[in-house]
PDBML (XML) file of the C-alpha atoms, coordinates in Angstrom:
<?xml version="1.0" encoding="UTF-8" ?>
<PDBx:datablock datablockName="MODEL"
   xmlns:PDBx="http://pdbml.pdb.org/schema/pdbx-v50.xsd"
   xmlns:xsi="http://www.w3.org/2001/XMLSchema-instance"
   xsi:schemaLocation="http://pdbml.pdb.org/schema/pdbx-v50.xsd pdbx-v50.xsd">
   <PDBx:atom_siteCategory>
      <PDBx:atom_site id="1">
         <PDBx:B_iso_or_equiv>0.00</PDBx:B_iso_or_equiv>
         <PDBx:Cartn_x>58.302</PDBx:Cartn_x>
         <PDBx:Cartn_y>104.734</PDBx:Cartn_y>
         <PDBx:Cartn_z>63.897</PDBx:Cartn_z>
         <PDBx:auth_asym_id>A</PDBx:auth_asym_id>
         <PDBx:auth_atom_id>CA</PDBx:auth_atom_id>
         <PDBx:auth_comp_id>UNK</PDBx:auth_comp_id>
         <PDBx:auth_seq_id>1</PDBx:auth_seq_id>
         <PDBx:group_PDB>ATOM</PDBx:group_PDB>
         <PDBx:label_alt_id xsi:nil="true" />
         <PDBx:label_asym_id>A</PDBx:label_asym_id>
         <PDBx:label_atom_id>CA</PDBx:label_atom_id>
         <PDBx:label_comp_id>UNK</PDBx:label_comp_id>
         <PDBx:label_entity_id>1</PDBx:label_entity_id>
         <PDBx:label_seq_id>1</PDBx:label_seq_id>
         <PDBx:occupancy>1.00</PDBx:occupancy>
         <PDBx:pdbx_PDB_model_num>1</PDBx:pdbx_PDB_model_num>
         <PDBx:type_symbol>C</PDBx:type_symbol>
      </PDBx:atom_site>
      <PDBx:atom_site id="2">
         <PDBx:B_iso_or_equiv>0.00</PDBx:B_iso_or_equiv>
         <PDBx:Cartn_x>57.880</PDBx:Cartn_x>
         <PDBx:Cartn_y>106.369</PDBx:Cartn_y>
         <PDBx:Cartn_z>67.638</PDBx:Cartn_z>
         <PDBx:auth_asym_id>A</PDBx:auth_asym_id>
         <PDBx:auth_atom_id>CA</PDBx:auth_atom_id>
         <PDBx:auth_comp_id>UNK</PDBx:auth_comp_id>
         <PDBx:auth_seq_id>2</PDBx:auth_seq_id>
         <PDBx:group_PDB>ATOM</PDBx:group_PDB>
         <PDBx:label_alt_id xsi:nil="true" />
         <PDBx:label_asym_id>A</PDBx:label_asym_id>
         <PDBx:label_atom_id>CA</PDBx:label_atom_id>
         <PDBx:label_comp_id>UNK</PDBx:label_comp_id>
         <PDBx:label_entity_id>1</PDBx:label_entity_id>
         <PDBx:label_seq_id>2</PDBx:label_seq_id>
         <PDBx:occupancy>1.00</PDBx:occupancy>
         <PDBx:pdbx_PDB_model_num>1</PDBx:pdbx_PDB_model_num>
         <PDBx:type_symbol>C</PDBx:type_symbol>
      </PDBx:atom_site>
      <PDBx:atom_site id="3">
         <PDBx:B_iso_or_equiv>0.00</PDBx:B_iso_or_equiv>
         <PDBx:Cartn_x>54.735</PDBx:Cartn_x>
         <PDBx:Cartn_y>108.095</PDBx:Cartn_y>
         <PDBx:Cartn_z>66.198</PDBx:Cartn_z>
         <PDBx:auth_asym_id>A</PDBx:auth_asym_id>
         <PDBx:auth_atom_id>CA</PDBx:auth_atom_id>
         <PDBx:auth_comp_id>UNK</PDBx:auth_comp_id>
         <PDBx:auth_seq_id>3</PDBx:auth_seq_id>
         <PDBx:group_PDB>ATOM</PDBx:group_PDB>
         <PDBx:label_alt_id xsi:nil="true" />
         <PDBx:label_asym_id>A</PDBx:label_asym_id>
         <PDBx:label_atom_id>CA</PDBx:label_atom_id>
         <PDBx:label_comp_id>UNK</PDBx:label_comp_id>
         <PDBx:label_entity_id>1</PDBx:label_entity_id>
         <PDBx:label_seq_id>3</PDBx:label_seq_id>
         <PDBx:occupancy>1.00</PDBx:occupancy>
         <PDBx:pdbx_PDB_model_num>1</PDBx:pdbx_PDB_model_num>
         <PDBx:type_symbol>C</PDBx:type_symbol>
      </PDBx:atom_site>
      <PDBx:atom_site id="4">
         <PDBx:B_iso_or_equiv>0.00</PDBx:B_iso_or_equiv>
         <PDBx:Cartn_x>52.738</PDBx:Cartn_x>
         <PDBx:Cartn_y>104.713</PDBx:Cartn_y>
         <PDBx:Cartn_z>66.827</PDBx:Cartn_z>
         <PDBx:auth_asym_id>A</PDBx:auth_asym_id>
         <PDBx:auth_atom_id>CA</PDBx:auth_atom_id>
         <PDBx:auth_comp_id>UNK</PDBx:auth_comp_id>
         <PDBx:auth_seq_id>4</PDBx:auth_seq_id>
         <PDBx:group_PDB>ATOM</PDBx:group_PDB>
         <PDBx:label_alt_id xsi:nil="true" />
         <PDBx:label_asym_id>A</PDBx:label_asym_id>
         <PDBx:label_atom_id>CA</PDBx:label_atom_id>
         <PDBx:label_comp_id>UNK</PDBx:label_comp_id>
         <PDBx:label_entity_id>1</PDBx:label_entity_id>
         <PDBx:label_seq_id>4</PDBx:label_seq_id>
         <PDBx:occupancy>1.00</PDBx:occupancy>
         <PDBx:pdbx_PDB_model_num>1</PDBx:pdbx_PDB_model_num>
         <PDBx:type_symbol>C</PDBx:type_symbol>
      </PDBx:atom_site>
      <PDBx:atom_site id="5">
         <PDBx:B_iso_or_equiv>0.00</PDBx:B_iso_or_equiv>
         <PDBx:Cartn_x>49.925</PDBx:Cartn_x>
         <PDBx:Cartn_y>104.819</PDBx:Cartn_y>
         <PDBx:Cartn_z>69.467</PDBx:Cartn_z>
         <PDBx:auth_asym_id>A</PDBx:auth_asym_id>
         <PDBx:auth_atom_id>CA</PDBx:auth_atom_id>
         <PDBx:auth_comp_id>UNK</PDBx:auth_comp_id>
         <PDBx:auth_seq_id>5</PDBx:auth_seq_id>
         <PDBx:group_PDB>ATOM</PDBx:group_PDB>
         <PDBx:label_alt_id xsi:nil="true" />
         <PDBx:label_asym_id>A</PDBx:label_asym_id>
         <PDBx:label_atom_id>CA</PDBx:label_atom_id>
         <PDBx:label_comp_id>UNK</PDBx:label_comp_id>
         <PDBx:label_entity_id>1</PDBx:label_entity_id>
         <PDBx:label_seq_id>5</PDBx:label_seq_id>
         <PDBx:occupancy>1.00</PDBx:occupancy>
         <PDBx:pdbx_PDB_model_num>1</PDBx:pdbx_PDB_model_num>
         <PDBx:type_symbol>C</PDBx:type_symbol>
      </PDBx:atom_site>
      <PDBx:atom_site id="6">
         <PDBx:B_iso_or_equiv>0.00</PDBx:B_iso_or_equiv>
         <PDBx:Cartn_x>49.010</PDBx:Cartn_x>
         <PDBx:Cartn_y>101.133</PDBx:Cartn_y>
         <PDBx:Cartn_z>69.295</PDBx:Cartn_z>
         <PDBx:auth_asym_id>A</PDBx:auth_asym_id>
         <PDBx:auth_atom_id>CA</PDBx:auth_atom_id>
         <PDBx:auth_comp_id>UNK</PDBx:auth_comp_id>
         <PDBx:auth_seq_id>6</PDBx:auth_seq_id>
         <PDBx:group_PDB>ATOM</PDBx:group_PDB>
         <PDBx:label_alt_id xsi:nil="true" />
         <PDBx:label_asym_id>A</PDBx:label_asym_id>
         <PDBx:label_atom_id>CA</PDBx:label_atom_id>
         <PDBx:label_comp_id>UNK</PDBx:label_comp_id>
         <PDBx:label_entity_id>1</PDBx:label_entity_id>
         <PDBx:label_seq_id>6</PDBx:label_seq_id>
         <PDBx:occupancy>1.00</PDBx:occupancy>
         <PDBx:pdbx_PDB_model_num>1</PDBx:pdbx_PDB_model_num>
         <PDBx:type_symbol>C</PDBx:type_symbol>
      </PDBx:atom_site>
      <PDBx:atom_site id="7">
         <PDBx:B_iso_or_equiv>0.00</PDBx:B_iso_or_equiv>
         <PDBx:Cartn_x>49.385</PDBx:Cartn_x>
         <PDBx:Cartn_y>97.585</PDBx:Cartn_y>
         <PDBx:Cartn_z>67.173</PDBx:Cartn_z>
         <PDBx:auth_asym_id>A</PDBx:auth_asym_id>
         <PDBx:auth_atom_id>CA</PDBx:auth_atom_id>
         <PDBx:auth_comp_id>UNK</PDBx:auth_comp_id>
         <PDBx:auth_seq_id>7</PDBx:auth_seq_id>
         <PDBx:group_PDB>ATOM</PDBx:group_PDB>
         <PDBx:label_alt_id xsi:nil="true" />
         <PDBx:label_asym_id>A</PDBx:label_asym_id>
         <PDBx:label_atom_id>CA</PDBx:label_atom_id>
         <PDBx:label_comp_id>UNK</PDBx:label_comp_id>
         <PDBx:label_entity_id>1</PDBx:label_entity_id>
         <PDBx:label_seq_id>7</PDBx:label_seq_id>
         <PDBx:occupancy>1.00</PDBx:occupancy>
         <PDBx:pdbx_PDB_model_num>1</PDBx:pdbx_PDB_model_num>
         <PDBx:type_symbol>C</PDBx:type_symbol>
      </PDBx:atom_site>
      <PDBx:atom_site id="8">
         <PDBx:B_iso_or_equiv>0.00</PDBx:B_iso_or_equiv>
         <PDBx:Cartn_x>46.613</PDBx:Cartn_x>
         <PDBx:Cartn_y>95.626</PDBx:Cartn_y>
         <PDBx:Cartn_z>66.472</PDBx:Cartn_z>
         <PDBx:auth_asym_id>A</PDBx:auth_asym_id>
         <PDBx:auth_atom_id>CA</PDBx:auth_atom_id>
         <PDBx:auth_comp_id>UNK</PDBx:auth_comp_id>
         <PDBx:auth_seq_id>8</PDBx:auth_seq_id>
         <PDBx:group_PDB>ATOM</PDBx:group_PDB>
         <PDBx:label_alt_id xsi:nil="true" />
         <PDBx:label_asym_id>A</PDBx:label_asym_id>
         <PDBx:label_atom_id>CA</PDBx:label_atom_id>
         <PDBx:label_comp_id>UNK</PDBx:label_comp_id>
         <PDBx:label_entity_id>1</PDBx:label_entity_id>
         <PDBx:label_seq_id>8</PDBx:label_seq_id>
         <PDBx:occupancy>1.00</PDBx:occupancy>
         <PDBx:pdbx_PDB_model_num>1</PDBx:pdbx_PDB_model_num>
         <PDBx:type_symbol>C</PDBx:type_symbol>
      </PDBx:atom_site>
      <PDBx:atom_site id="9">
         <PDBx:B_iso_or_equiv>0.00</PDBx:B_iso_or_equiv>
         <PDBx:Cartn_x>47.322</PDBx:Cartn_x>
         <PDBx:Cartn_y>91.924</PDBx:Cartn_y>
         <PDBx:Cartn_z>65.214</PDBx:Cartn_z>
         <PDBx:auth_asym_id>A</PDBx:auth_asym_id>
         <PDBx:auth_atom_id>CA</PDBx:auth_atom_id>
         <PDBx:auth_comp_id>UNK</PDBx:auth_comp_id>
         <PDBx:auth_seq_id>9</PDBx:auth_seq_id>
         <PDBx:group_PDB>ATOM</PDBx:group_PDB>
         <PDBx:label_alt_id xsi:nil="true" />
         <PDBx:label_asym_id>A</PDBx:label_asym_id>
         <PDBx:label_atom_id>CA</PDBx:label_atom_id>
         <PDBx:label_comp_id>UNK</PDBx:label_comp_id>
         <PDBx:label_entity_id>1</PDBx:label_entity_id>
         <PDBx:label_seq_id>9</PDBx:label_seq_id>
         <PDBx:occupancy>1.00</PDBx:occupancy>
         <PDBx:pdbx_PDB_model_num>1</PDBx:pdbx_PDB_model_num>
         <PDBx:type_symbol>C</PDBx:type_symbol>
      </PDBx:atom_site>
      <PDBx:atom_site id="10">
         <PDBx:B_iso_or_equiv>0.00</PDBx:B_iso_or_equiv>
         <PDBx:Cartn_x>44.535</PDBx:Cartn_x>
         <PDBx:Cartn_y>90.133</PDBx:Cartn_y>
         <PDBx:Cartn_z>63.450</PDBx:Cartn_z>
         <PDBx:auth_asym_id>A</PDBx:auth_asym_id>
         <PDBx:auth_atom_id>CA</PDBx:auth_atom_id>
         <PDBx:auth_comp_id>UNK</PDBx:auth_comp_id>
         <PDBx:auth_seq_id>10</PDBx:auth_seq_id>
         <PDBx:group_PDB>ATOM</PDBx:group_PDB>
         <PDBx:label_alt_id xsi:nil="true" />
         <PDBx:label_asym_id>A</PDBx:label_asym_id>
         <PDBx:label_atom_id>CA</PDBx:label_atom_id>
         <PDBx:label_comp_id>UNK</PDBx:label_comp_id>
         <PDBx:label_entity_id>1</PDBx:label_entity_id>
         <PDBx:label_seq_id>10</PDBx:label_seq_id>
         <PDBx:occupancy>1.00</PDBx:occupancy>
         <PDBx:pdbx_PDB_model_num>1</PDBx:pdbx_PDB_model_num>
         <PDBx:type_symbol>C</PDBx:type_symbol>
      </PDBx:atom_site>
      <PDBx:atom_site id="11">
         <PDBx:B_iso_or_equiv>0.00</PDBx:B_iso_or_equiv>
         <PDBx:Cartn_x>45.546</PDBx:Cartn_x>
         <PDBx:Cartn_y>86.491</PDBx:Cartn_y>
         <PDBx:Cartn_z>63.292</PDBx:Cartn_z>
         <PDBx:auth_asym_id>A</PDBx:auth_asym_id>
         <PDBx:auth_atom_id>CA</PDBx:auth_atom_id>
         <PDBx:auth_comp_id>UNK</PDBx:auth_comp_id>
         <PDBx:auth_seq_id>11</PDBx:auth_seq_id>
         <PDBx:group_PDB>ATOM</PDBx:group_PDB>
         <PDBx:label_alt_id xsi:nil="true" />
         <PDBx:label_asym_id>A</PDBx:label_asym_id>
         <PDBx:label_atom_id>CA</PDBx:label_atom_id>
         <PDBx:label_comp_id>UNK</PDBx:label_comp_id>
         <PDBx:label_entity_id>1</PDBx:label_entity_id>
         <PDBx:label_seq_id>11</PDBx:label_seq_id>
         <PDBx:occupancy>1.00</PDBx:occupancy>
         <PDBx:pdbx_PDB_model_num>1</PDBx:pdbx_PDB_model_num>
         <PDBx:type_symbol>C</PDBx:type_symbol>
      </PDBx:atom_site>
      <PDBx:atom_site id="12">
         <PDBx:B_iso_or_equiv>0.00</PDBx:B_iso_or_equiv>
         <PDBx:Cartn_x>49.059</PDBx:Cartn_x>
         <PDBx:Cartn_y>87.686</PDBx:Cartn_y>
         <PDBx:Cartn_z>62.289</PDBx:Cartn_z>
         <PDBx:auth_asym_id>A</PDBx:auth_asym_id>
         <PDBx:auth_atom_id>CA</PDBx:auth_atom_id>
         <PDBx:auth_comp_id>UNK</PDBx:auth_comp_id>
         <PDBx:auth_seq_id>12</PDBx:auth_seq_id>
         <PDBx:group_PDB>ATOM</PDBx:group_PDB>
         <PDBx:label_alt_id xsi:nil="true" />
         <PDBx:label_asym_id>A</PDBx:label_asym_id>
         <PDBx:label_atom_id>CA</PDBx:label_atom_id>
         <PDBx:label_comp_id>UNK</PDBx:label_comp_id>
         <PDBx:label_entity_id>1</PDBx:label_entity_id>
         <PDBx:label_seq_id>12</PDBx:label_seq_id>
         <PDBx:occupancy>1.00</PDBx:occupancy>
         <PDBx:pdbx_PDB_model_num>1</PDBx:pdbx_PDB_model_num>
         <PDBx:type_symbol>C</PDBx:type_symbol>
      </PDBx:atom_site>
      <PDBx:atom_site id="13">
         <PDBx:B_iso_or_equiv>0.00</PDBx:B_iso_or_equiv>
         <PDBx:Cartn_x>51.255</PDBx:Cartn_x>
         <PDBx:Cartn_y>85.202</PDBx:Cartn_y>
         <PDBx:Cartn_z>60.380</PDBx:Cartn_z>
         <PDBx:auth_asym_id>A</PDBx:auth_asym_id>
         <PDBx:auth_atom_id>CA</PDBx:auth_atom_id>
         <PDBx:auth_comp_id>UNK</PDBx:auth_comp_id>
         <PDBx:auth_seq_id>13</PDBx:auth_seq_id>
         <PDBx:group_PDB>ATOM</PDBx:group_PDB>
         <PDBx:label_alt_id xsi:nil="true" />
         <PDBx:label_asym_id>A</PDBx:label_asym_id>
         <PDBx:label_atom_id>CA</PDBx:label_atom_id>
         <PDBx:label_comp_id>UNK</PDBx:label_comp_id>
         <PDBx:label_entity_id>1</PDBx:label_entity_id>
         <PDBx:label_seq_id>13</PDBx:label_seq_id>
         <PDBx:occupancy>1.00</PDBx:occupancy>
         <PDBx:pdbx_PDB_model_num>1</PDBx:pdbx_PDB_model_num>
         <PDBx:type_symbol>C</PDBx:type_symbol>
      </PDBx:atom_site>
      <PDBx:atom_site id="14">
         <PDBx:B_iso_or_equiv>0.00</PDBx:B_iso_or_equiv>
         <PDBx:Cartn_x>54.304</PDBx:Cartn_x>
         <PDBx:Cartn_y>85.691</PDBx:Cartn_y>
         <PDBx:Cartn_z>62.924</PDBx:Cartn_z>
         <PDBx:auth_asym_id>A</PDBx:auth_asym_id>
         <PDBx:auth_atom_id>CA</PDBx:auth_atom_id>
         <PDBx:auth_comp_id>UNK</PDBx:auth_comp_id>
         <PDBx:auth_seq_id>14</PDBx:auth_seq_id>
         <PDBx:group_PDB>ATOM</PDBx:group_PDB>
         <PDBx:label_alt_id xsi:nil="true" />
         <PDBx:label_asym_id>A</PDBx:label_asym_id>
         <PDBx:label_atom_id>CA</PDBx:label_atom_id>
         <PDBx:label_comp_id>UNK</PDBx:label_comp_id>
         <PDBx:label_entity_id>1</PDBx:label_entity_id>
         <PDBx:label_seq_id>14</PDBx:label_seq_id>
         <PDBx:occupancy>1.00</PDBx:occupancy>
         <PDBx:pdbx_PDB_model_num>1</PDBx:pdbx_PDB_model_num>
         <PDBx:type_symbol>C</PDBx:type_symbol>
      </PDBx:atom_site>
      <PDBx:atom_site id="15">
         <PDBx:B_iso_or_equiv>0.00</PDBx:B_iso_or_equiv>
         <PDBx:Cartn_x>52.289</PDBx:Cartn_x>
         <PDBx:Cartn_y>83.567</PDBx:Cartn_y>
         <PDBx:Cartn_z>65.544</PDBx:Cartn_z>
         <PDBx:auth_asym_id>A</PDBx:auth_asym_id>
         <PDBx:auth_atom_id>CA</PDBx:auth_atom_id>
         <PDBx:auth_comp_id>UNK</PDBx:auth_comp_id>
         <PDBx:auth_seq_id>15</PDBx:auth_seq_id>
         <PDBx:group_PDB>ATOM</PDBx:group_PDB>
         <PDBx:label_alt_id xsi:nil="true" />
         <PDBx:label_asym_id>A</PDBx:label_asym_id>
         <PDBx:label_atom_id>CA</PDBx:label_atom_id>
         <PDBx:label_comp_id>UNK</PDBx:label_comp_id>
         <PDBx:label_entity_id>1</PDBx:label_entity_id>
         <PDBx:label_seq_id>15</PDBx:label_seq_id>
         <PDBx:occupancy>1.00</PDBx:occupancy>
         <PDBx:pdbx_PDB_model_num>1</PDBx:pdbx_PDB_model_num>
         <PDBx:type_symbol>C</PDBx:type_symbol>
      </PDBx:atom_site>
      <PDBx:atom_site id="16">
         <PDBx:B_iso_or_equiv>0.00</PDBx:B_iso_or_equiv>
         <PDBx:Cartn_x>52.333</PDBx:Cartn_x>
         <PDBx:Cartn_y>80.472</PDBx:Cartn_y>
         <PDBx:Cartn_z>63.589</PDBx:Cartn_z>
         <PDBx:auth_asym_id>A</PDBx:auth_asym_id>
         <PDBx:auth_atom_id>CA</PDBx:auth_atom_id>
         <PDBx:auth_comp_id>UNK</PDBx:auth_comp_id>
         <PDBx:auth_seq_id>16</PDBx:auth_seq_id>
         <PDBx:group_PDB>ATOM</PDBx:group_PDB>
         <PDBx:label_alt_id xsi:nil="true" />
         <PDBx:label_asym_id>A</PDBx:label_asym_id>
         <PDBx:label_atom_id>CA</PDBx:label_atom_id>
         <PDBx:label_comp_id>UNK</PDBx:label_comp_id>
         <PDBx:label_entity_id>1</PDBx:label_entity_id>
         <PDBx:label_seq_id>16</PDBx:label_seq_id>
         <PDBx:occupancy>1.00</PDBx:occupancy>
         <PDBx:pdbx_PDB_model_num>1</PDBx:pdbx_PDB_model_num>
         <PDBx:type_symbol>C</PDBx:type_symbol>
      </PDBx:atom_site>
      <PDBx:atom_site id="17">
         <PDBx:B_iso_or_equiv>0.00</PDBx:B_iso_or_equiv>
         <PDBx:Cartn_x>54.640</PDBx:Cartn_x>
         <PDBx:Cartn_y>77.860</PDBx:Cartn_y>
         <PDBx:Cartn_z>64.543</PDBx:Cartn_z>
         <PDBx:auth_asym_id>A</PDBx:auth_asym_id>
         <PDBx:auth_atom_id>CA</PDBx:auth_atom_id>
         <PDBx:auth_comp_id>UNK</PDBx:auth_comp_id>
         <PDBx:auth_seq_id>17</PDBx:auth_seq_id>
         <PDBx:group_PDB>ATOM</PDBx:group_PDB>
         <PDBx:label_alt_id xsi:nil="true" />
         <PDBx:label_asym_id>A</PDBx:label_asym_id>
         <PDBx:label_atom_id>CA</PDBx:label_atom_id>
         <PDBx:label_comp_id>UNK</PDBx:label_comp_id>
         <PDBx:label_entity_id>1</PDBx:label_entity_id>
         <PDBx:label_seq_id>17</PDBx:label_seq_id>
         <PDBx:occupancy>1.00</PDBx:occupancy>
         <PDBx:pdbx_PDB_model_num>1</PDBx:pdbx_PDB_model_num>
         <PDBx:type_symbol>C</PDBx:type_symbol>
      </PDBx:atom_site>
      <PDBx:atom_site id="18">
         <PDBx:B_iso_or_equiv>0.00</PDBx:B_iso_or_equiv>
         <PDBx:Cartn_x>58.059</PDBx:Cartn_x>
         <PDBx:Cartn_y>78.127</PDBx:Cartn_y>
         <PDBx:Cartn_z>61.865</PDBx:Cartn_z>
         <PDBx:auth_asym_id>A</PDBx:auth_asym_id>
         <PDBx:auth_atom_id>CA</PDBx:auth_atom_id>
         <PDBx:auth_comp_id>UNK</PDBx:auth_comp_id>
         <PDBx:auth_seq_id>18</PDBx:auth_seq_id>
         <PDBx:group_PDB>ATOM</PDBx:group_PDB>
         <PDBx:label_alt_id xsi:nil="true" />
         <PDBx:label_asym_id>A</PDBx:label_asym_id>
         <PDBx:label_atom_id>CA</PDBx:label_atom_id>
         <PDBx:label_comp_id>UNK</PDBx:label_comp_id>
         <PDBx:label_entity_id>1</PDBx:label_entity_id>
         <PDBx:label_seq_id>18</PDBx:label_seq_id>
         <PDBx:occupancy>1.00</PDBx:occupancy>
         <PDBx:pdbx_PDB_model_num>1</PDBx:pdbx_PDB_model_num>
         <PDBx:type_symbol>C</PDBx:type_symbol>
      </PDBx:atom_site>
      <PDBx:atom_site id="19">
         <PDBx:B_iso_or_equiv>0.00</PDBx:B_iso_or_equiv>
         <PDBx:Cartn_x>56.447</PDBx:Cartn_x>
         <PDBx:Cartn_y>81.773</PDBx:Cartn_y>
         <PDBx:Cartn_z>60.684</PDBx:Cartn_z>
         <PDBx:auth_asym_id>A</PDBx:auth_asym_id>
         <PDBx:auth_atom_id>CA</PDBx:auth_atom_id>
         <PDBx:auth_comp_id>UNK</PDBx:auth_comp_id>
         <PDBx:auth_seq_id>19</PDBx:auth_seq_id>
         <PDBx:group_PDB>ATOM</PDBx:group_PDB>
         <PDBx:label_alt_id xsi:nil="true" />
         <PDBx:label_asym_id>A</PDBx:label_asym_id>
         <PDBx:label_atom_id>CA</PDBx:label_atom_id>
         <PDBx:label_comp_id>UNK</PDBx:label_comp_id>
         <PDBx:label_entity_id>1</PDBx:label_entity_id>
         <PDBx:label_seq_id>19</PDBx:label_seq_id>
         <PDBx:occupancy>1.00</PDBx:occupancy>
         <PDBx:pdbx_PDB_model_num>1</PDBx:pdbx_PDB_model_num>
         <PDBx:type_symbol>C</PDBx:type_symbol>
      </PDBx:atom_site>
      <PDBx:atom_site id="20">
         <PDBx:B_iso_or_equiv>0.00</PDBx:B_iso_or_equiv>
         <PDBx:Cartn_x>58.110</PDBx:Cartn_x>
         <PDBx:Cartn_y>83.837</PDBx:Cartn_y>
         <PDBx:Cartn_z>63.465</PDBx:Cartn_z>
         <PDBx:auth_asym_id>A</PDBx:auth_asym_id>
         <PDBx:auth_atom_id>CA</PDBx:auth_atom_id>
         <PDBx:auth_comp_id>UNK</PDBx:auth_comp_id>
         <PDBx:auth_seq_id>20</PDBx:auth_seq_id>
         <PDBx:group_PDB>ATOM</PDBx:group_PDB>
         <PDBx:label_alt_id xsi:nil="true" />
         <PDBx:label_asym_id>A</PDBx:label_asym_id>
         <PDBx:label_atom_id>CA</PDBx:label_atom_id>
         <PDBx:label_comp_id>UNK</PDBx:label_comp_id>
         <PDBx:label_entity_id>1</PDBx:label_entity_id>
         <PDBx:label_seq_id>20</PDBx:label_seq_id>
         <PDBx:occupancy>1.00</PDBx:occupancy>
         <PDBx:pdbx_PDB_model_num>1</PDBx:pdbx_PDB_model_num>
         <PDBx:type_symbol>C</PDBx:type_symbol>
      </PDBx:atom_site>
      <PDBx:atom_site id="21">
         <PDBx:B_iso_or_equiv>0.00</PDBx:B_iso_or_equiv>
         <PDBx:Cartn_x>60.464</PDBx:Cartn_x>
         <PDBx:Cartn_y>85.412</PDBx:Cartn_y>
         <PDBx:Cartn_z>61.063</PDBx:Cartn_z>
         <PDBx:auth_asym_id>A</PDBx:auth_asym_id>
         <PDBx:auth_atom_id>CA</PDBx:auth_atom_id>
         <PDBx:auth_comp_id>UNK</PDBx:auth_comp_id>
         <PDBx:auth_seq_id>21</PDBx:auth_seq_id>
         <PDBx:group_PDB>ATOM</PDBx:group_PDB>
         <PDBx:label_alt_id xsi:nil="true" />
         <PDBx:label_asym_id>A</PDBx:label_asym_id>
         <PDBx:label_atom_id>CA</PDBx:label_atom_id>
         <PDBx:label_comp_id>UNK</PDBx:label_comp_id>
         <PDBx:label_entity_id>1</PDBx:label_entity_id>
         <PDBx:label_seq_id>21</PDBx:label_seq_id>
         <PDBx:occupancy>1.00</PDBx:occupancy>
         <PDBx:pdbx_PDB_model_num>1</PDBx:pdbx_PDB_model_num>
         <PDBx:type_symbol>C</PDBx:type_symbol>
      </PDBx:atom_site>
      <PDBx:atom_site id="22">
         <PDBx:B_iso_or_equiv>0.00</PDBx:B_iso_or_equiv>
         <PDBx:Cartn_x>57.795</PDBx:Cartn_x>
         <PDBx:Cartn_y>87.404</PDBx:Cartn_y>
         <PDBx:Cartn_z>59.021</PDBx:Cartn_z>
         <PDBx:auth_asym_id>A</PDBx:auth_asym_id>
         <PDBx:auth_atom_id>CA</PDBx:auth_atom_id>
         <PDBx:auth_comp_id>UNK</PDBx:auth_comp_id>
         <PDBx:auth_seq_id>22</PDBx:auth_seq_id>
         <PDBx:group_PDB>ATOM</PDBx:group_PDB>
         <PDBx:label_alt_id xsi:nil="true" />
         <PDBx:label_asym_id>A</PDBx:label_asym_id>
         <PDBx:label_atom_id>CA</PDBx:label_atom_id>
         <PDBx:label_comp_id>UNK</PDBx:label_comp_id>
         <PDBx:label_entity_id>1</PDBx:label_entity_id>
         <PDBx:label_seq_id>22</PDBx:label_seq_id>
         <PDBx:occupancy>1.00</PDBx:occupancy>
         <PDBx:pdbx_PDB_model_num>1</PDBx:pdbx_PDB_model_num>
         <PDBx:type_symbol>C</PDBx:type_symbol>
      </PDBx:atom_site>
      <PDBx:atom_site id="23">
         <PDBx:B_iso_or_equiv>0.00</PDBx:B_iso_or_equiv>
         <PDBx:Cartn_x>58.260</PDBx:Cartn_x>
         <PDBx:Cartn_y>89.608</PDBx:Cartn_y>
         <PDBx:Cartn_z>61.900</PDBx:Cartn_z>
         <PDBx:auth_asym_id>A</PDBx:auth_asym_id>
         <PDBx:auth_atom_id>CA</PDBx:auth_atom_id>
         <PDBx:auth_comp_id>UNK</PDBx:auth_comp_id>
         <PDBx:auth_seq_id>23</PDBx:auth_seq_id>
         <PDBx:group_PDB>ATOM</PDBx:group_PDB>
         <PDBx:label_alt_id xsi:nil="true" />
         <PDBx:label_asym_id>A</PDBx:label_asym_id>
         <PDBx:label_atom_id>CA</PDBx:label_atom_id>
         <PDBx:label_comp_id>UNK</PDBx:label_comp_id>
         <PDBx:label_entity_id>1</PDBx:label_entity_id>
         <PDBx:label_seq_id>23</PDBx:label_seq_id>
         <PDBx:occupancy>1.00</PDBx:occupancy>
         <PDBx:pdbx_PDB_model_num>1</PDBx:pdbx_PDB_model_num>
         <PDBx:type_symbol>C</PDBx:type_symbol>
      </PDBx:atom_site>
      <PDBx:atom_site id="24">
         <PDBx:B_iso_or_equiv>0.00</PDBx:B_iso_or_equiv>
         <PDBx:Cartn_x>61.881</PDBx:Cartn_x>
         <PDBx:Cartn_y>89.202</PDBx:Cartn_y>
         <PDBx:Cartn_z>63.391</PDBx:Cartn_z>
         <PDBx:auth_asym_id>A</PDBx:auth_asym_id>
         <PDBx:auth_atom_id>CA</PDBx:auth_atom_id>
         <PDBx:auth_comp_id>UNK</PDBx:auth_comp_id>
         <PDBx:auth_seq_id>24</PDBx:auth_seq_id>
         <PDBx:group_PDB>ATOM</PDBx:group_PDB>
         <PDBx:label_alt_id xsi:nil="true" />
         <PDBx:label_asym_id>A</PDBx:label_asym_id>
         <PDBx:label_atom_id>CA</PDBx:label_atom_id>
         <PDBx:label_comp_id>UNK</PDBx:label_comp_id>
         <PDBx:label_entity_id>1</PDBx:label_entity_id>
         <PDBx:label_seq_id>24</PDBx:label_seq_id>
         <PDBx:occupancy>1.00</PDBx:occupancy>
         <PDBx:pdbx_PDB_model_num>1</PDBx:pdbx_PDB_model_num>
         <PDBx:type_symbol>C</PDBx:type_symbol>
      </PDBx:atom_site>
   </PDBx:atom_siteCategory>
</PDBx:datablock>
């Protein structure tokens, strides 16, 4: 969605260590 002004991550899972792929 281009319509997004920003992204805001609150402790998101995809930073933990073997949880990348919640995101990618």
């Amino acid at each position: 969605n281009e319509n997004v002004s920003a992204i805001i991550g609150l402790d998101g899972t995809y930073g933990f260590r073997g949880s990348s792929g919640v995101l990618t």
